[in-house]
Each structure stands twice: as structure tokens, then as C-alpha cells.
Protein backbone atom coordinates (compact mmCIF):
# COMPACT_ATOMS: atom_id res chain seq x y z
CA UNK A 1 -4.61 -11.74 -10.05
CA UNK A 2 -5.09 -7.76 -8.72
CA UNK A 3 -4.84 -7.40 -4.89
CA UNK A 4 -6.44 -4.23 -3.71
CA UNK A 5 -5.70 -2.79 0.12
CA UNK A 6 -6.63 0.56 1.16
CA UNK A 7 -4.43 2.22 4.35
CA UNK A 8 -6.62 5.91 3.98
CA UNK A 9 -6.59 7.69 1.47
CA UNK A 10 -3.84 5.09 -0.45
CA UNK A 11 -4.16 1.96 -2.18
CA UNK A 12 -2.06 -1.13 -2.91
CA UNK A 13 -2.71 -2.86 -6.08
CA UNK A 14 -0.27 -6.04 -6.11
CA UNK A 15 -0.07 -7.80 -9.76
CA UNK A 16 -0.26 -11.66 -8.30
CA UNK A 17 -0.09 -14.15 -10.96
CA UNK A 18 3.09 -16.25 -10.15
CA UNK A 19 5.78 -16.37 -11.34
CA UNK A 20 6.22 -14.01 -13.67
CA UNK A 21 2.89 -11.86 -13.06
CA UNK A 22 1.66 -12.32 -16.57
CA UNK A 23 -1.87 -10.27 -18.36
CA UNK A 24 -4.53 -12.86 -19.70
CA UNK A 25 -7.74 -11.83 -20.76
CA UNK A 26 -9.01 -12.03 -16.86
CA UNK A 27 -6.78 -10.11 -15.35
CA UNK A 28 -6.80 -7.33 -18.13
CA UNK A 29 -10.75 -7.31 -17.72
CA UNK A 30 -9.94 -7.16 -13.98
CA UNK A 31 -7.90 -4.22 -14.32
CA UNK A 32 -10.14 -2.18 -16.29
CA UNK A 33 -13.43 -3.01 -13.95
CA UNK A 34 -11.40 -2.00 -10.93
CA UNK A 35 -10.03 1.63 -12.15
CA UNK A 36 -13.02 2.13 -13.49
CA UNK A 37 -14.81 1.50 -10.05
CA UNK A 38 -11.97 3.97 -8.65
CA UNK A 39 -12.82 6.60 -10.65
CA UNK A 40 -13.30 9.91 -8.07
CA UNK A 41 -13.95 7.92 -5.53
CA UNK A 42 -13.84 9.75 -2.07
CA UNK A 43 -10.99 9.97 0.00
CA UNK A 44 -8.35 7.44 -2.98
CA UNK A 45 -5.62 10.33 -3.53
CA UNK A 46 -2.97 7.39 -4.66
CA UNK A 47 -2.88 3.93 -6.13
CA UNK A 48 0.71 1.98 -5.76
CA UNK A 49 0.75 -0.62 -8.79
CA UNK A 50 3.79 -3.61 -7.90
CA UNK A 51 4.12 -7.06 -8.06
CA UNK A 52 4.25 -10.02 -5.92
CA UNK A 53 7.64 -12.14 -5.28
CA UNK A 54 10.76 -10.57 -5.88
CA UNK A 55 11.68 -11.43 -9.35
CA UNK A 56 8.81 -10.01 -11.59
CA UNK A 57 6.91 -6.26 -11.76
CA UNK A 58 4.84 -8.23 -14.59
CA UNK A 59 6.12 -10.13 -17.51
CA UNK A 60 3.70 -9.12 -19.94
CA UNK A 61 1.24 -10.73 -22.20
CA UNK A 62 0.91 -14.77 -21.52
CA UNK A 63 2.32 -16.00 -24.58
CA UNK A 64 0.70 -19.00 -24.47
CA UNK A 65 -2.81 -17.08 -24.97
CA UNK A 66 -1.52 -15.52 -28.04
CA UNK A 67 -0.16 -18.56 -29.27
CA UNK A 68 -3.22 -19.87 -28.96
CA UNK A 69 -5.79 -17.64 -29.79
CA UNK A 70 -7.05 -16.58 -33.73
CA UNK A 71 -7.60 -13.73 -35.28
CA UNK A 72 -10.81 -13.00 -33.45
CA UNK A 73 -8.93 -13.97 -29.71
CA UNK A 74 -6.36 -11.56 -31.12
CA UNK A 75 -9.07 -8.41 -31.11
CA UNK A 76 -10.23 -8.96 -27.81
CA UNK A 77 -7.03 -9.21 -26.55
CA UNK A 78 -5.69 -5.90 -28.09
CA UNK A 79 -8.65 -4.07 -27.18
CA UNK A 80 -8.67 -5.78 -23.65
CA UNK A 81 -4.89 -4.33 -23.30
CA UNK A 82 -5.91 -0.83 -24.20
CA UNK A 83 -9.02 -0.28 -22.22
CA UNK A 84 -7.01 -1.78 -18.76
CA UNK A 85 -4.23 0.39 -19.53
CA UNK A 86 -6.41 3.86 -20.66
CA UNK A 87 -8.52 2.94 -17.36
CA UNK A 88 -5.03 2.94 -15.40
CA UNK A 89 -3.76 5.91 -17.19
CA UNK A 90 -7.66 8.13 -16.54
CA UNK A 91 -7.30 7.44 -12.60
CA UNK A 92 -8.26 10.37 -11.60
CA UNK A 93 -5.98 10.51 -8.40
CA UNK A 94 -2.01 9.65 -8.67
CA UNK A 95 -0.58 6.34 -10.19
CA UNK A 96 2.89 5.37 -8.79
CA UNK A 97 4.58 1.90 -10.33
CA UNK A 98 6.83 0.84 -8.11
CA UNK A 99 8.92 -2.05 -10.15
CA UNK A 100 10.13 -4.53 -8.09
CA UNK A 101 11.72 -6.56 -11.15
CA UNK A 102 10.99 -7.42 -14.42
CA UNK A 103 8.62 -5.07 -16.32
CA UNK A 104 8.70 -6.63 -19.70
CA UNK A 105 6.20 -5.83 -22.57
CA UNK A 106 2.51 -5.44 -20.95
CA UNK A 107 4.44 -5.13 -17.65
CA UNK A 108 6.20 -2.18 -19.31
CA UNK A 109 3.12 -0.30 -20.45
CA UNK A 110 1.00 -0.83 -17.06
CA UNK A 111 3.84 1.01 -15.77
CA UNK A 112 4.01 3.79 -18.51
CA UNK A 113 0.16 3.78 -18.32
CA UNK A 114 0.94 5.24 -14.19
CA UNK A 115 2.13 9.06 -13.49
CA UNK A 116 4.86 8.15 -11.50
CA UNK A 117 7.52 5.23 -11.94
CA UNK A 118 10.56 4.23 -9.64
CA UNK A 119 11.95 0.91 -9.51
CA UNK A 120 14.17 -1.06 -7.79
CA UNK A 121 18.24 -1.67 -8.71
CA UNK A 122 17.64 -4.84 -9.51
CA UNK A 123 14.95 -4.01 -12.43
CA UNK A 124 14.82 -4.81 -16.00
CA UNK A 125 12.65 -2.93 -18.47
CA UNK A 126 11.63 -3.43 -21.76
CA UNK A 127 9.38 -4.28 -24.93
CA UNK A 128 10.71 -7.07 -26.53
CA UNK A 129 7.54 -8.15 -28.79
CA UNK A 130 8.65 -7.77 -32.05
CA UNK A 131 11.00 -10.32 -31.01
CA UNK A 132 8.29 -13.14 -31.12
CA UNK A 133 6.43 -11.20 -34.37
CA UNK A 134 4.40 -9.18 -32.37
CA UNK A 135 4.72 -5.40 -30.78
CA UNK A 136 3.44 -3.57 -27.98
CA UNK A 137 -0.55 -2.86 -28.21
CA UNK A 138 -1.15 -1.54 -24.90
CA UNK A 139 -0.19 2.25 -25.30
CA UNK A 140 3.72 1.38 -25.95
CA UNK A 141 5.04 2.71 -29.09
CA UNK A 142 2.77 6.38 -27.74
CA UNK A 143 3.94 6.33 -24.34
CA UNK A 144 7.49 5.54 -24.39
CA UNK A 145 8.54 8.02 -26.91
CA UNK A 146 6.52 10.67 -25.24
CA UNK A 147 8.08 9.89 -22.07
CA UNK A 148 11.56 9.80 -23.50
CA UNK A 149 12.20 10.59 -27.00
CA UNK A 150 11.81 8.78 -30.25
CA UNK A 151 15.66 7.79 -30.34
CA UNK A 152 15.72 5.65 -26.66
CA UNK A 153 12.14 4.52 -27.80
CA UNK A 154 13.19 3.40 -30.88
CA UNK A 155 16.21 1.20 -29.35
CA UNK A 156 14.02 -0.36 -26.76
CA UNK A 157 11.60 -1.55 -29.41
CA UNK A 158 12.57 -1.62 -32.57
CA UNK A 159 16.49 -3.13 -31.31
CA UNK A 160 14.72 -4.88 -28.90
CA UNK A 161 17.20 -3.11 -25.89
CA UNK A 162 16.18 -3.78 -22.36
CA UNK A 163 17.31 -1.00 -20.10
CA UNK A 164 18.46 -1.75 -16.36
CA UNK A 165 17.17 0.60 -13.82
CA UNK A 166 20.29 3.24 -13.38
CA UNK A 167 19.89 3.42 -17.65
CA UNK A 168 16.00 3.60 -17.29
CA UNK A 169 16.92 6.90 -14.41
CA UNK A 170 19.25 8.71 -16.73
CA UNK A 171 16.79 8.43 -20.07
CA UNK A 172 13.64 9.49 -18.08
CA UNK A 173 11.62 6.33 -17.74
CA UNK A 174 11.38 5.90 -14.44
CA UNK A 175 12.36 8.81 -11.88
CA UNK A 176 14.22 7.40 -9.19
CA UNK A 177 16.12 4.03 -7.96
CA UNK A 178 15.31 3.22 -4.49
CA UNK A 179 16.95 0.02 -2.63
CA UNK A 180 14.53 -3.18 -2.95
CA UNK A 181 13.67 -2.93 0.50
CA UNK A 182 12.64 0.46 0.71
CA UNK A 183 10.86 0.52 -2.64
CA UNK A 184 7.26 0.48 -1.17
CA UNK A 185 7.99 2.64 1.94
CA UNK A 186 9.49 5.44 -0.84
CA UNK A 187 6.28 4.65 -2.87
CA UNK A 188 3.93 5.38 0.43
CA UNK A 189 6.02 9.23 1.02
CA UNK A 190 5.17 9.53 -2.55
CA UNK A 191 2.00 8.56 -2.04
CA UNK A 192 1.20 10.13 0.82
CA UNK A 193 2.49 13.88 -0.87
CA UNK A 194 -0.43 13.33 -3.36
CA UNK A 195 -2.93 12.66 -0.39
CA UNK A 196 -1.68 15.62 1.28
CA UNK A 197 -2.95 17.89 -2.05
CA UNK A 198 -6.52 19.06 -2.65
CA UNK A 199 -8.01 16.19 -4.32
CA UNK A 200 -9.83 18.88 -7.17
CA UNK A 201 -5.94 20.61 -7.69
CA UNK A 202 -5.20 17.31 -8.86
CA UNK A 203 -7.38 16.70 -11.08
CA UNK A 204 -7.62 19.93 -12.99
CA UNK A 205 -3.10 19.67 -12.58
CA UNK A 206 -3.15 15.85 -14.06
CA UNK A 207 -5.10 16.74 -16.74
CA UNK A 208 -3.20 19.93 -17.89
CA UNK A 209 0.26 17.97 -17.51
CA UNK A 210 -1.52 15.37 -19.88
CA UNK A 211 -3.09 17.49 -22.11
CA UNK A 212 0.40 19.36 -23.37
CA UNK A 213 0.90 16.05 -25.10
CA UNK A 214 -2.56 16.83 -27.30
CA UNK A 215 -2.64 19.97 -27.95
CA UNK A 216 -1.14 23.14 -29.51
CA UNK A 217 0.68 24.99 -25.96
CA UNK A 218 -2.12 28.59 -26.22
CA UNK A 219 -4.91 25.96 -26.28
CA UNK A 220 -3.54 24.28 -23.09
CA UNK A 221 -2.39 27.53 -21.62
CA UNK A 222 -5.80 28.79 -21.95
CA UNK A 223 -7.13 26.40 -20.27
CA UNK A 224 -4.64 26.25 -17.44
CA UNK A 225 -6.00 29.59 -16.84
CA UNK A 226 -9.74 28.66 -17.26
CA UNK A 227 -8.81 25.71 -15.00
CA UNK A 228 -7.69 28.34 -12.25
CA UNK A 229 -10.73 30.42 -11.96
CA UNK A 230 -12.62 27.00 -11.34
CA UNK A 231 -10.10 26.33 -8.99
CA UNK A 232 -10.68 30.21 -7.38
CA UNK A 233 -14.64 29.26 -6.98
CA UNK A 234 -13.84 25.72 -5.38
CA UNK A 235 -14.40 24.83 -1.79
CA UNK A 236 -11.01 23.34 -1.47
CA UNK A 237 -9.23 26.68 -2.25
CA UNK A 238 -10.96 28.42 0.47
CA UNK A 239 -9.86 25.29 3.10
CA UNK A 240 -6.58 25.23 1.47
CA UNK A 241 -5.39 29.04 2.34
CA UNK A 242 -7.12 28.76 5.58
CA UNK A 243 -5.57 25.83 6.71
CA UNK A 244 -2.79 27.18 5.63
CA UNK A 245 -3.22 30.74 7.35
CA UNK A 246 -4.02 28.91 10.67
CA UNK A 247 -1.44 26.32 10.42
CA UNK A 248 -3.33 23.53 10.25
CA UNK A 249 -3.55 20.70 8.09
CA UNK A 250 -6.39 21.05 5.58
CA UNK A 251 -10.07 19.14 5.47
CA UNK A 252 -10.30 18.34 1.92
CA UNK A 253 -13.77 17.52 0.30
């Protein structure tokens, strides 16, 4: 289902499962095995997540697995949903989703699980699970209301409310509409900004952004600072300001 290309220091991952781009067990396993192959490797500063065809970012779960599966099929695939998503979210580069339809349920939260989420005018988000008795076990109800308040989270799931892209803009869950055919080329300037960055700086600055969310703002300001000094002793920082005193662009390790 995943198709990976590199072009430098970027990659394209394209969710391929026609039509509608669905998560099975495979693909989930898939998902998790690949990020966690990416993992600080050398020279990936950016993964794009979209999805093939024009109609679908991802539809979600395959209903017909849960339909079929017992109690026991319903454990793996729960766990299976949070490990691919956690592996997405603990990339340790930057994560852009660039939504080129659909994102519905599982679709949703592989695109909450990225840092960075534009979309196209044509896209439709939501998690509609408790709909069919279910609701949204890869990272949903924690993401979305962290990302934009309990009140819009609590529409989208608990009145079922799919958002259309100019709605998702305004609330905060995704950060910018961009015309179909220039979705991937606005994804690449994106992408290519993170590239530009000292791979180390974003680390150390994904992880602080992140960790506001866990705990108590002196604990994370104190180790902003303690992240710094790191930072001070690193050989990036050194080829960072003299790049930048020479005018030149920088030879990141």
C-alpha cells in the first residue's frame, strides 16, 4: 500500500490502496516498520504523507476487517493503529500531510499523527466512528482536541461533524488550503524549509514543541534551556553561524 521515493533529503510516502486508501492490518504493520526504519536516518529532513487518485487522502479503517474480526482481531488491530501512528508521530525529521481528499477516521489521525497538515479545497475531514459503534483508536480523541480545542473536537466526534477544508483552516486543523494542483509542489517548499535547518535543531525544537503538551511549562522551559547548551556544544552550530557569516549555505552533519 505505502510508496516511498526519496528526491534528497525529502521523501514521498503515497497511501495506495484504491479507491478509498483504506488501513488493514498490512498496511498499518507497513507503516510502523517503515518510520521505524526512518528513524535519524542521514540526510531524511522531511517525509510528505498523501494519497493516490484524486478522491481519497485515506478513508480509514477497512470496515470489512472489523466486521469481521473478534475480540482478539480487535486487539491487534487497535494496537496495530497506535504503534503506525506513534511511529509516524516520533519521526524524528518533519511530517507534512498533504490531503488530497477524503481524510476520514484512520485517514484523519495519520494526518494528526504528522507536524504539519494542508489540504486541498476540495477536502473532507473527519471521525465518524461512533457512527458505526466504534471511535477513533489511533491517537484521535488526544490529538484533535490538543490541536484544536475540546469544543470543535467534541463536534467532529461525538456529533459526528465533518469539516471541509476552509472550516478545517479557520479551527486550526490543518494550516493552509492550497489549489489541488499545487498541493504537492507547496508541500516540497515546505519541505524543503525543514531540509534547509540543522537536522540536530530539529530534533531538540520538535521535541520541545511536543513536550509543552506533557508537561508543567518550568519543566519544559528548563529544558529548552538545557536543550540549548547541547545545541551550543554541537557541530552543527559552529557550521550554522559560519555558513552564515560567509554567506554560504551550510554542510549539515
Amino acid at each position: 500500500m505505502l510508496k516511498l521515493e526519496r528526491d534528497g533529503a525529502v521523501g514521498h510516502l503515497t497511501m495506495d490502496n484504491p479507491p478509498a486508501n483504506v488501513w488493514d492490518e498490512d498496511s498499518l504493520a507497513e507503516l510502523r516498520d517503515l518510520f521505524a526504519s526512518l528513524q535519524g536516518e542521514a540526510g531524511l529532513a522531511a517525509v510528505i504523507l498523501t494519497g493516490a487518485g484524486e478522491r481519497f487522502f485515506s478513508a480509514g479503517a477497512d470496515l470489512k476487517v472489523f466486521a469481521a474480526a473478534d475480540a482478539g482481531g480487535a486487539v491487534r488491530m487497535a494496537g496495530l493503529f497506535g504503534e503506525a501512528f506513534e511511529a509516524l508521530a516520533g519521526f524524528s525529521g518533519v511530517s507534512i500531510a498533504a490531503i488530497n481528499g477524503f481524510a476520514m477516521g484512520g485517514g484523519l489521525e495519520a494526518a494528526l499523527a504528522c507536524d504539519i497538515r494542508i489540504a486541498c479545497p476540495e477536502a473532507k475531514l473527519g471521525l465518524p466512528e461512533a457512527k458505526v459503534g466504534l471511535l477513533p483508536c489511533g491517537g484521535g480523541t488526544q490529538a484533535l482536541p490538543a490541536l484544536i480545542g475540546e469544543g470543535w473536537a467534541k463536534r467532529m466526534i461525538l456529533c459526528g461533524e465533518t469539516v471541509d477544508a476552509e472550516t478545517a483552516e479557520r479551527i486550526g486543523l490543518i494550516q493552509e488550503v492550497v489549489p489541488r494542483d499545487e498541493l504537492l509542489v507547496r508541500a516540497g517548499e515546505l519541505a524543503a524549509g525543514a531540509a534547509a535547518q540543522s537536522p540536530t535543531s530539529l530534533r531538540h525544537c520538535k521535541r520541545l514543541v511536543e513536550l509543552g503538551r506533557q508537561v508543567p511549562r518550568d519543566s519544559a522551559l528548563a529544558q529548552e534551556r538545557e536543550a540549548f547548551v547541547k545545541l551550543w556544544r554541537d557541530d552543527n552550530r559552529r557550521e550554522g553561524c559560519e555558513a552564515f557569516l560567509e554567506k554560504r549555505p551550510p554542510k549539515w552533519k
